[in-house]
C-alpha atoms as a PDB file:
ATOM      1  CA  UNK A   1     -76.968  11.176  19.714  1.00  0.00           C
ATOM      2  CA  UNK A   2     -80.045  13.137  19.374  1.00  0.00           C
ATOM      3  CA  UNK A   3     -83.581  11.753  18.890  1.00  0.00           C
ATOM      4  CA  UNK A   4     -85.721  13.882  16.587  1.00  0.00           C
ATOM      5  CA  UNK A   5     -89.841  13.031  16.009  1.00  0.00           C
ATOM      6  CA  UNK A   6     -91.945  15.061  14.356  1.00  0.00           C
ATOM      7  CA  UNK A   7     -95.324  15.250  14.153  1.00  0.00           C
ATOM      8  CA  UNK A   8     -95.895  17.098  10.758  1.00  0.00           C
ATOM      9  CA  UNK A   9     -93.689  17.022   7.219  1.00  0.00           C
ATOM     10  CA  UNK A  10     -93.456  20.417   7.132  1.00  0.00           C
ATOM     11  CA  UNK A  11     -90.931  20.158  10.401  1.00  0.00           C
ATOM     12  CA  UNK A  12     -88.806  17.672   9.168  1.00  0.00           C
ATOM     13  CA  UNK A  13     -86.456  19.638   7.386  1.00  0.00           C
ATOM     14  CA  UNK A  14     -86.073  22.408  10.225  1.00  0.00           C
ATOM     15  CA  UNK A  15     -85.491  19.292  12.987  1.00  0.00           C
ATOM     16  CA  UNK A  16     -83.451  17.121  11.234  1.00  0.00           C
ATOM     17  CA  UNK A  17     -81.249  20.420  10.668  1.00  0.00           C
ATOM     18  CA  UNK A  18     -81.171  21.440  13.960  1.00  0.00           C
ATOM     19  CA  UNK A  19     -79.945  18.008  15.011  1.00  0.00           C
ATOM     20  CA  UNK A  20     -77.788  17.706  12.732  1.00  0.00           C
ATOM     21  CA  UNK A  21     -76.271  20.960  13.925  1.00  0.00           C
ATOM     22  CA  UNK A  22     -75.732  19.397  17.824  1.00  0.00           C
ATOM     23  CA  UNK A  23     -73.958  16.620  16.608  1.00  0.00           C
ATOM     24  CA  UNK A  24     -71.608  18.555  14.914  1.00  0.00           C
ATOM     25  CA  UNK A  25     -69.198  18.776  17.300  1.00  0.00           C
ATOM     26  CA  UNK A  26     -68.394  15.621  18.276  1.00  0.00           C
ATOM     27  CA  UNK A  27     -68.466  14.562  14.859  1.00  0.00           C
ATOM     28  CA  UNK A  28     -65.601  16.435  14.418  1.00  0.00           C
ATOM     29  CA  UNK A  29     -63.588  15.204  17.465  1.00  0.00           C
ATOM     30  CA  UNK A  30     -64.020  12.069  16.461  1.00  0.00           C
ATOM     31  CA  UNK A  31     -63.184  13.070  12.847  1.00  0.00           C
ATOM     32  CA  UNK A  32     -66.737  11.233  11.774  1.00  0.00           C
ATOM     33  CA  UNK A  33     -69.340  11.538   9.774  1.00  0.00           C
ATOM     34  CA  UNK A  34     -73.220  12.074  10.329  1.00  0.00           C
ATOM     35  CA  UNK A  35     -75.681   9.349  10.080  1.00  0.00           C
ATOM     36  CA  UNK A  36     -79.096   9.954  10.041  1.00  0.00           C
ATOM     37  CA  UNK A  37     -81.541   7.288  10.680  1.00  0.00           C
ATOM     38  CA  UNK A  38     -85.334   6.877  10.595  1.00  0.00           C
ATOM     39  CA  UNK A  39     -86.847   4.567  12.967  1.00  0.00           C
ATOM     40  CA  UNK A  40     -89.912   5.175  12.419  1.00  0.00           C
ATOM     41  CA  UNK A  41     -92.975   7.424  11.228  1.00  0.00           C
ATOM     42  CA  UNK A  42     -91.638  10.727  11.640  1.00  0.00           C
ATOM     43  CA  UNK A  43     -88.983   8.978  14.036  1.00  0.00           C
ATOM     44  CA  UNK A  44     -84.942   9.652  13.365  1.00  0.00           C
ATOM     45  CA  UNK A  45     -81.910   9.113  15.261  1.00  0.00           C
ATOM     46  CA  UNK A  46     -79.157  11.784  14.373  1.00  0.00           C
ATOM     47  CA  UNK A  47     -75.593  10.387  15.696  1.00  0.00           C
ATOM     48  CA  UNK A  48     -71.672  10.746  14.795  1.00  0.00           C
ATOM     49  CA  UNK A  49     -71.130   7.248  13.388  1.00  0.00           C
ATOM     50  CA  UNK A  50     -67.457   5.775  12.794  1.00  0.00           C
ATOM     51  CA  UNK A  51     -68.600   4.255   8.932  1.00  0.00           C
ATOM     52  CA  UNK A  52     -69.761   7.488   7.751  1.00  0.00           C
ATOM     53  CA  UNK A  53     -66.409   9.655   6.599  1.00  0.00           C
ATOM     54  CA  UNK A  54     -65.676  12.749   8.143  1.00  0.00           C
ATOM     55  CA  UNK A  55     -67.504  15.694   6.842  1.00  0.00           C
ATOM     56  CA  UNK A  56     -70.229  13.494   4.887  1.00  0.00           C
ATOM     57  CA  UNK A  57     -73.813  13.225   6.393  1.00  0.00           C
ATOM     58  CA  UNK A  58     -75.492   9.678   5.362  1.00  0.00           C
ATOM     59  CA  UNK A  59     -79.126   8.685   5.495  1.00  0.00           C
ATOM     60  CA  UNK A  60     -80.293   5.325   6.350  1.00  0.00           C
ATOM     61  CA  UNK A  61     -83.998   3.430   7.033  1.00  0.00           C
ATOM     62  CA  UNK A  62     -84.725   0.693   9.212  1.00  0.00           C
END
């Protein structure tokens, strides 16, 4: 799981990406997907989650 928060738009993009590219790997030994979730303002959790099919990245708000 990796915790991304940014303080400007404009770094979204690059951060979620990055994160995105750390979880990679365990998303694939667990043969999972990638769910991305905002928490908050600027706030998102990036995590290997069992509901999301392998290869697929999903997006989700709380």
């Amino acid at each position: 799981m990796v915790e991304v928060n940014v303080n400007d738009s404009s770094d979204l993009d690059s951060a979620l990406n990055e994160a995105i590219e750390a979880i990679k790997d365990a998303a694939s030994r667990h043969q999972t997907g990638i769910m991305v979730t905002r928490v908050g303002a600027g706030r998102y959790i990036v995590r290997a989650h069992p509901a999301v099919p392998y290869g697929l990245t999903r997006q989700q708000h709380l």
